[in-house]
Each structure stands twice: as C-alpha cells, then as structure tokens.
C-alpha atoms as a PDB file:
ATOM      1  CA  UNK A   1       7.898  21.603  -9.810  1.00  0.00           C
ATOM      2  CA  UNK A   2       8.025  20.467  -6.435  1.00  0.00           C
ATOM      3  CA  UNK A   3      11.170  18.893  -5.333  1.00  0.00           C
ATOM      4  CA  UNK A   4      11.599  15.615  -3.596  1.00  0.00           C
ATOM      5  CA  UNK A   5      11.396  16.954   0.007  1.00  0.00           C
ATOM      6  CA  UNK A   6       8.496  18.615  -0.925  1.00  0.00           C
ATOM      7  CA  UNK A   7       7.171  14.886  -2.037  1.00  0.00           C
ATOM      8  CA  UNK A   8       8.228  13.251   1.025  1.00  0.00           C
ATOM      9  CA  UNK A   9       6.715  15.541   3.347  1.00  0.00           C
ATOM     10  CA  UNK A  10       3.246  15.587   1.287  1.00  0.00           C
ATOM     11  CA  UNK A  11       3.389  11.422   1.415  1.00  0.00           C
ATOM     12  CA  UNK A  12       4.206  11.797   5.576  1.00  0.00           C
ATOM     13  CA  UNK A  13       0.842  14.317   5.898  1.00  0.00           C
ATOM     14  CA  UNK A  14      -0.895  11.783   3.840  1.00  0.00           C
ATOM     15  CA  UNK A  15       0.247   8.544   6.193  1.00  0.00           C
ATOM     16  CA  UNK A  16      -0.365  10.044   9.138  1.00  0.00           C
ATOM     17  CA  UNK A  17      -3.992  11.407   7.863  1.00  0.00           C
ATOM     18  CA  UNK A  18      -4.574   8.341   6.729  1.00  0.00           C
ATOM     19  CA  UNK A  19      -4.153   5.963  10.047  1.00  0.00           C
ATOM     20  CA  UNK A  20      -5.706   8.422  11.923  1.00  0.00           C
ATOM     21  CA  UNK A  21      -8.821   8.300   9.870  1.00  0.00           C
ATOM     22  CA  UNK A  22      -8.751   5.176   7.318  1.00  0.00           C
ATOM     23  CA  UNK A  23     -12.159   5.457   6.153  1.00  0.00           C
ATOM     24  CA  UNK A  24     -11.678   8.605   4.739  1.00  0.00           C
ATOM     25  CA  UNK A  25      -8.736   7.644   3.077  1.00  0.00           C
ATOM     26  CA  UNK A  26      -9.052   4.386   1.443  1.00  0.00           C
ATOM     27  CA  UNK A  27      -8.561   2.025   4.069  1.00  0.00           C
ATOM     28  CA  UNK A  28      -5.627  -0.405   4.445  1.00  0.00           C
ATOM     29  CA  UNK A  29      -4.966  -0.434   0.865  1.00  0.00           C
ATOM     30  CA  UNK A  30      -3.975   3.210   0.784  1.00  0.00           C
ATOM     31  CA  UNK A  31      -2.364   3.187   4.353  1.00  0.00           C
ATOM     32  CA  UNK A  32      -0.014   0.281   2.943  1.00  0.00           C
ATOM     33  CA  UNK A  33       0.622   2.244  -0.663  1.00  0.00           C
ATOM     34  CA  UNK A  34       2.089   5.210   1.407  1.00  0.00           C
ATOM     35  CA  UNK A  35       4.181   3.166   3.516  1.00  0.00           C
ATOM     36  CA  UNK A  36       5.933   1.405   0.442  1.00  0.00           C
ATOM     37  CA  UNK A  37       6.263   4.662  -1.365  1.00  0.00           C
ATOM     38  CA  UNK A  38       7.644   6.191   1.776  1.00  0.00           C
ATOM     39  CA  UNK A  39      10.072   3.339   2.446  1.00  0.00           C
ATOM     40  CA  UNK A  40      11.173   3.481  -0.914  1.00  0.00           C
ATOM     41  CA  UNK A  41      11.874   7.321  -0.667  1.00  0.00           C
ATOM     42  CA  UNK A  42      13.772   6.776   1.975  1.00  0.00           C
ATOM     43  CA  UNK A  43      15.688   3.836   0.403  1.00  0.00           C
ATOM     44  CA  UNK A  44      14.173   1.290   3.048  1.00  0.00           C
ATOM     45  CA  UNK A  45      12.538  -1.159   1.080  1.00  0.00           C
ATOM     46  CA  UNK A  46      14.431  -4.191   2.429  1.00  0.00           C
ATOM     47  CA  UNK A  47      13.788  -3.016   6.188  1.00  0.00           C
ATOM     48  CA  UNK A  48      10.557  -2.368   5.340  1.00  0.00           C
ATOM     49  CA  UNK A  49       9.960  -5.891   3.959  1.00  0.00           C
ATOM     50  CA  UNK A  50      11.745  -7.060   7.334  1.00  0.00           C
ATOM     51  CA  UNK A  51       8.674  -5.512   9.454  1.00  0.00           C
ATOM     52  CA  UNK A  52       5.847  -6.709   7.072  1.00  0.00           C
ATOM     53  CA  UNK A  53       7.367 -10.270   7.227  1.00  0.00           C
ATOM     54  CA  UNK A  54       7.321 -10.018  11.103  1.00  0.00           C
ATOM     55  CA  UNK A  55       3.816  -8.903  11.300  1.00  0.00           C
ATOM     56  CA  UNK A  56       3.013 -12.504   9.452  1.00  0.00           C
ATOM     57  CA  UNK A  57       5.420 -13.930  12.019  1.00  0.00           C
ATOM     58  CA  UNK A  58       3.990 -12.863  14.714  1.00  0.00           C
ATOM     59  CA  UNK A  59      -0.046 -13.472  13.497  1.00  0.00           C
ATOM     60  CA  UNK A  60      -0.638  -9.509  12.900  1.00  0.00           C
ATOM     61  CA  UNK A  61      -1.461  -9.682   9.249  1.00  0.00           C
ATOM     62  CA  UNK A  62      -2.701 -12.741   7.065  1.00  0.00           C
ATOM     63  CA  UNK A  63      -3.884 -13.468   3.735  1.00  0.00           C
ATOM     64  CA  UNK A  64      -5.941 -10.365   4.384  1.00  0.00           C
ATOM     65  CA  UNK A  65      -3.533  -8.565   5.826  1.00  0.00           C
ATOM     66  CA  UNK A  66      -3.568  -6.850   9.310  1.00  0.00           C
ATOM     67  CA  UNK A  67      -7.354  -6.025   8.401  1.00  0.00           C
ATOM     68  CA  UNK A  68      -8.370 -10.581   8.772  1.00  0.00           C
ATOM     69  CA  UNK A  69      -5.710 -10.744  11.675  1.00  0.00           C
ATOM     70  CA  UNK A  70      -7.975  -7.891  13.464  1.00  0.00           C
ATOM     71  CA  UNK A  71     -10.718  -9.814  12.838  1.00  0.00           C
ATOM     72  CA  UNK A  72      -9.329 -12.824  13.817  1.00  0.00           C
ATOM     73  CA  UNK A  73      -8.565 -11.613  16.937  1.00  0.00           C
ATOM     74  CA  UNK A  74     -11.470  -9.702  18.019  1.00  0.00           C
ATOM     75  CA  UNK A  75     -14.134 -11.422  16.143  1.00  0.00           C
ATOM     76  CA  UNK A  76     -14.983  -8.738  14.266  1.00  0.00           C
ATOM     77  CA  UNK A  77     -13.397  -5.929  11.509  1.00  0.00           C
ATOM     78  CA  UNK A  78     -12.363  -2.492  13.121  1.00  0.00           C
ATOM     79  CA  UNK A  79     -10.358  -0.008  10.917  1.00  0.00           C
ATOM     80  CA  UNK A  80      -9.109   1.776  13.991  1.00  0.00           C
ATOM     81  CA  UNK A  81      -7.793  -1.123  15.352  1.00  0.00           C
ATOM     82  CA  UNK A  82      -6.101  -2.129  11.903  1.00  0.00           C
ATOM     83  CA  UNK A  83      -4.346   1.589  11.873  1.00  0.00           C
ATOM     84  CA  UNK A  84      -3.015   1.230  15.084  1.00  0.00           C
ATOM     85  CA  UNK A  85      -0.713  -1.779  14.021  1.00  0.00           C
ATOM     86  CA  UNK A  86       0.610   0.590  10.400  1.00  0.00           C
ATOM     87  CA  UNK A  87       0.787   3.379  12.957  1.00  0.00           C
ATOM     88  CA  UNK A  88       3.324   1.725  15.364  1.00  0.00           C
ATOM     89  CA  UNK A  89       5.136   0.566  12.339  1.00  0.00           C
ATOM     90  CA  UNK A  90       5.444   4.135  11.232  1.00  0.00           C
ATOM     91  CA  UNK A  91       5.830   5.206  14.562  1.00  0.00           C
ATOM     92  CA  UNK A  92       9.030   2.769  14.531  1.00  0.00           C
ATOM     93  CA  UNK A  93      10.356   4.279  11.052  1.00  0.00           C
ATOM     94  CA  UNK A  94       9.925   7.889  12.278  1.00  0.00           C
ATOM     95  CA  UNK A  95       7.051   8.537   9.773  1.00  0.00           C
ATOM     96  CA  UNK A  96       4.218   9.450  12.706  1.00  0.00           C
ATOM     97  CA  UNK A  97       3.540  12.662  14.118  1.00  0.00           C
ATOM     98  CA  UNK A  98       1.806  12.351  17.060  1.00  0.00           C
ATOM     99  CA  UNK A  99       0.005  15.467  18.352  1.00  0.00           C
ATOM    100  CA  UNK A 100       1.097  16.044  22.043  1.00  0.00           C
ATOM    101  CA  UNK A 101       4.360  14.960  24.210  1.00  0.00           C
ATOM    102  CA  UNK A 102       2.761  12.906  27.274  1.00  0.00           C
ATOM    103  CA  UNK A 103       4.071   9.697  28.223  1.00  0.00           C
ATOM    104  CA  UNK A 104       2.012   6.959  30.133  1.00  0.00           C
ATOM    105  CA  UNK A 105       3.789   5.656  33.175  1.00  0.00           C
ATOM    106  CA  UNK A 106       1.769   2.035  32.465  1.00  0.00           C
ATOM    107  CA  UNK A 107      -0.779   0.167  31.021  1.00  0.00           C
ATOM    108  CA  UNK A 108      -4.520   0.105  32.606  1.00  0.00           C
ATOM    109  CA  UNK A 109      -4.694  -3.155  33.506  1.00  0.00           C
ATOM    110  CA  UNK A 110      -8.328  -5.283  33.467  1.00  0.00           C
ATOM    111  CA  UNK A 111     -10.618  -2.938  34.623  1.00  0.00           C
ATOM    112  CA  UNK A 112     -13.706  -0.963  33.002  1.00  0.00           C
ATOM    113  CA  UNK A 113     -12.853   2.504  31.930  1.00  0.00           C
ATOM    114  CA  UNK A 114     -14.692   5.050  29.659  1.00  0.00           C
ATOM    115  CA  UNK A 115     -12.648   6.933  27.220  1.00  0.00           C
ATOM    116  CA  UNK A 116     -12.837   9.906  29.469  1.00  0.00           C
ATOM    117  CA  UNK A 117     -11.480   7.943  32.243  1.00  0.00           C
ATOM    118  CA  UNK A 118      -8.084   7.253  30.023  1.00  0.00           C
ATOM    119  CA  UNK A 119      -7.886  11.108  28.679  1.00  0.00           C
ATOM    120  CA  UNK A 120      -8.653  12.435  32.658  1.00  0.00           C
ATOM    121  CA  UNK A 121      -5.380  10.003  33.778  1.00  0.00           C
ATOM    122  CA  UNK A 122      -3.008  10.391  30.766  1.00  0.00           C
ATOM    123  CA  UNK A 123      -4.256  13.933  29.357  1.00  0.00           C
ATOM    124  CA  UNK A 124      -4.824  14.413  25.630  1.00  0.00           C
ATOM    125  CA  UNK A 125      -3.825  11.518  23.060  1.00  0.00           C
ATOM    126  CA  UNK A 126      -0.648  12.122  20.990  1.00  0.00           C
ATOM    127  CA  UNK A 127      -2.669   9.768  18.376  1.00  0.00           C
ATOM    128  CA  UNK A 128      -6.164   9.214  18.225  1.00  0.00           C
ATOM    129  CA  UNK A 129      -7.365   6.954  15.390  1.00  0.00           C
ATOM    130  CA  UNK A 130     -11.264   7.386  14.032  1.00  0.00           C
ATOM    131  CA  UNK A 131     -13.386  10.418  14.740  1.00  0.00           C
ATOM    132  CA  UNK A 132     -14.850  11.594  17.450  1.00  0.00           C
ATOM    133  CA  UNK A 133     -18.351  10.805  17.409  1.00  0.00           C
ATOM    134  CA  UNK A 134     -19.458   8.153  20.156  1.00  0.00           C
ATOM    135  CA  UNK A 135     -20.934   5.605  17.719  1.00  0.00           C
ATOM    136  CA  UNK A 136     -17.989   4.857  16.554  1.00  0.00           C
ATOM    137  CA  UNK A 137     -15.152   2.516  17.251  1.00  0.00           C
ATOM    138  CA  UNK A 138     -12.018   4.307  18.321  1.00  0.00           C
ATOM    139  CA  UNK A 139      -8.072   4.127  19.236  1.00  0.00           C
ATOM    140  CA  UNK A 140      -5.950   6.190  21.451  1.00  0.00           C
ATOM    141  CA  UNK A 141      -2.302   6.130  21.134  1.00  0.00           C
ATOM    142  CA  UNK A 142       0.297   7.268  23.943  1.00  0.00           C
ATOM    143  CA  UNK A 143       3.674   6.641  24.239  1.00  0.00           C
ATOM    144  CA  UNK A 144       5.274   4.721  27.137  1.00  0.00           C
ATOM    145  CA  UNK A 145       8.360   5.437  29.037  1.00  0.00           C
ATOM    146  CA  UNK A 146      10.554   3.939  26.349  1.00  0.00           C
ATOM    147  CA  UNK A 147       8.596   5.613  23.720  1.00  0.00           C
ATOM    148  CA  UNK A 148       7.042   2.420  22.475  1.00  0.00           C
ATOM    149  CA  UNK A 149       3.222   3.347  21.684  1.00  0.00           C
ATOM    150  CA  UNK A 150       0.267   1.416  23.402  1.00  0.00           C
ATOM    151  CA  UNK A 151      -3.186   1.452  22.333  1.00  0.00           C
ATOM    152  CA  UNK A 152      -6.542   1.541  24.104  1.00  0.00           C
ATOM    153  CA  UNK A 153      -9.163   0.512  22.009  1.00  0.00           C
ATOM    154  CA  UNK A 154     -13.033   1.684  22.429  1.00  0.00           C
ATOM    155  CA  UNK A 155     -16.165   0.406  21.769  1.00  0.00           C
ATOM    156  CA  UNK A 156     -18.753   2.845  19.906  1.00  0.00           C
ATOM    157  CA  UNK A 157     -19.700   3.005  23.706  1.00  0.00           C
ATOM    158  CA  UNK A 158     -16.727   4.750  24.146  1.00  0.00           C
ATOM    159  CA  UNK A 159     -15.856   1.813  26.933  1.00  0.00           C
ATOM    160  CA  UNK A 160     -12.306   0.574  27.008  1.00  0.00           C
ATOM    161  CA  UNK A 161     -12.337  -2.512  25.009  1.00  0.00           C
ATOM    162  CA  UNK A 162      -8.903  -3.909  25.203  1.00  0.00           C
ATOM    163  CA  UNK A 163      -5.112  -2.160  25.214  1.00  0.00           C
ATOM    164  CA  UNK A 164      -2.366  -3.143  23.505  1.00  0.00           C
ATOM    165  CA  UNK A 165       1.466  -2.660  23.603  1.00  0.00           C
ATOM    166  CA  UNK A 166       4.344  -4.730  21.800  1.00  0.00           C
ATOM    167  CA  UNK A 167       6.185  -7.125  19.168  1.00  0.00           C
ATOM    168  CA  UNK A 168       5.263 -10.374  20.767  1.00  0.00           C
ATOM    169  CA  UNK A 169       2.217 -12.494  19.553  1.00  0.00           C
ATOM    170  CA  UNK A 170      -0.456 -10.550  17.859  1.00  0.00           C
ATOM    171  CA  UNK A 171      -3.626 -12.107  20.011  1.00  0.00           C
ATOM    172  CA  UNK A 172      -1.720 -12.216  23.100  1.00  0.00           C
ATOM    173  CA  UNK A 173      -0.917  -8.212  23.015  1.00  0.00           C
ATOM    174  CA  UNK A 174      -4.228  -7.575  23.978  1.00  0.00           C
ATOM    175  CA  UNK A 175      -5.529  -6.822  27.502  1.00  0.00           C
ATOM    176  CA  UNK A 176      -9.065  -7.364  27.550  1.00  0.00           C
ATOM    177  CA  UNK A 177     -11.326  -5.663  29.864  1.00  0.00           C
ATOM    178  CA  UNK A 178     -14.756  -6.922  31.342  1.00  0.00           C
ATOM    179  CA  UNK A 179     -16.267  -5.129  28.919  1.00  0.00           C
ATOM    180  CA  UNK A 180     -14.394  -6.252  26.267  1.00  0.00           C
ATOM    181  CA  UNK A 181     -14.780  -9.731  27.118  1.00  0.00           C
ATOM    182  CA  UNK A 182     -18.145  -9.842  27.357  1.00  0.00           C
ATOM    183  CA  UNK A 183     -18.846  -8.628  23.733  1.00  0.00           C
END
C-alpha cells in the first residue's frame, strides 16, 4: 500500500505534468483538483483559499476561472497562458519543479523577439508550458533575481507575444510587444 509520501509525491508529478502540458491532462479542471488535494495534504486549505480569493481580487480568475480572465485579457483562450498563473501559485507553495537553475537579470521590455531570441539570452527554460511544436501557443517560465517567476508568452509563430511578472492587476501584468499588439 503506498504510504502518504508516496501519495504526495505522485499528486506533485501529476501538478507539475499537468501545467506544463494542460491539454493532455484535463485542462484547468484537473490542474485546480490537484492543487486542492495537494493543499489539503499539506494541511493548507485556508492559505490556499487566501490565494484563489486574490486571484478574483486582482481580475486573474472569474466566473470561469483563470481560463475567462485569460480570455478577457487577451481576447482569446490559451491553456498555456492559463497554466502559467496555477504554476506561479504552485511555484509560491513549493509544489513546482522547474527543470534548470538560471535566473533572468530582467524583463524584455517592448520589443519583437522570437522564442529563440529569449532561450539564446536566458539559456534553457526552468518551465516551459505546451509542447514544442511551432503551431502552437507556448509559455516560458524563468525565475527572476528574487525568485519570483515571469512568463513570456508565444504566439504559434513562436513570436514573443507579451511577458508577465507579478501580484498586481491581472491585465496590467502584461507587457505587450508589437507583435502582440497587433494581433
């Protein structure tokens, strides 16, 4: 019979399988199931409860959850844009793995990057959300000096659509580029 460590650690594989590639996994539905059942493991239900009220709060989930406020604020759904937001919550709880140790000195400001251009400057992603086939959407995730994780989110044309960093407002965490403007 496995034991409860043994539970735990299957549920953190799980999460962090599942924010790195939601489709396979069931989506936001699933990625939110593991996070309660890992918040109750760890006898964090209330804190838990804290962050999903602040994600309301701040306009990162709505009636349909962080999946509408996406879509809100882009104009259009993206799973890998919805896992980033459960993966910096997890990140926050100590439930992500990320894959490397690099650290990003700052944010790329406005300009028009490829995906490439991000990986050549900051090496390999600790996090990369969605798969790797350019007709897809996709999210890279590096931690910053005070190990606070910011985003850059790509178009299927594997141009830099936007990064994102922080607890403030949801719409206003976004840096768009030209390219992600003019979309």
């Amino acid at each position: 019979m496995p034991s409860f460590d043994d539970l735990r650690r299957y549920l953190l594989g799980q999460l962090n399988a599942a924010v790195r590639r939601p489709g396979m996994y069931g989506g936001e539905a699933v990625i939110l199931t593991l996070l309660d059942a890992l918040a109750f493991a760890d006898d964090r239900t209330d804190r838990w409860q804290i962050e999903l009220d602040a994600l309301v709060k701040r306009g990162a989930a709505n009636a349909a959850m962080v999946s509408g406020a996406v879509h809100e604020a882009l104009g259009h759904r993206s799973e890998d844009v919805m896992a980033s937001v459960y993966a910096d919550l997890a990140h926050r709880q100590g439930w992500l793995s990320l894959d490397a140790d690099s650290r990003i000195p700052g944010v790329l400001g406005e300009r028009d990057c490829l995906l490439d251009d991000v990986i050549a400057e900051y090496g390999e992603p600790p996090l990369w959300l969605g798969g790797t086939n350019p007709k897809y959407s996709k999210t890279l995730g590096y931690p910053d000096r005070s190990g606070a994780l910011v985003f850059f989110h790509f178009m299927p044309e594997m141009r830099l659509m936007a990064t994102r960093r922080g607890d403030g407002g949801f719409r206003d965490s976004f840096v768009f580029t030209p390219a992600g403007l003019s979309r």
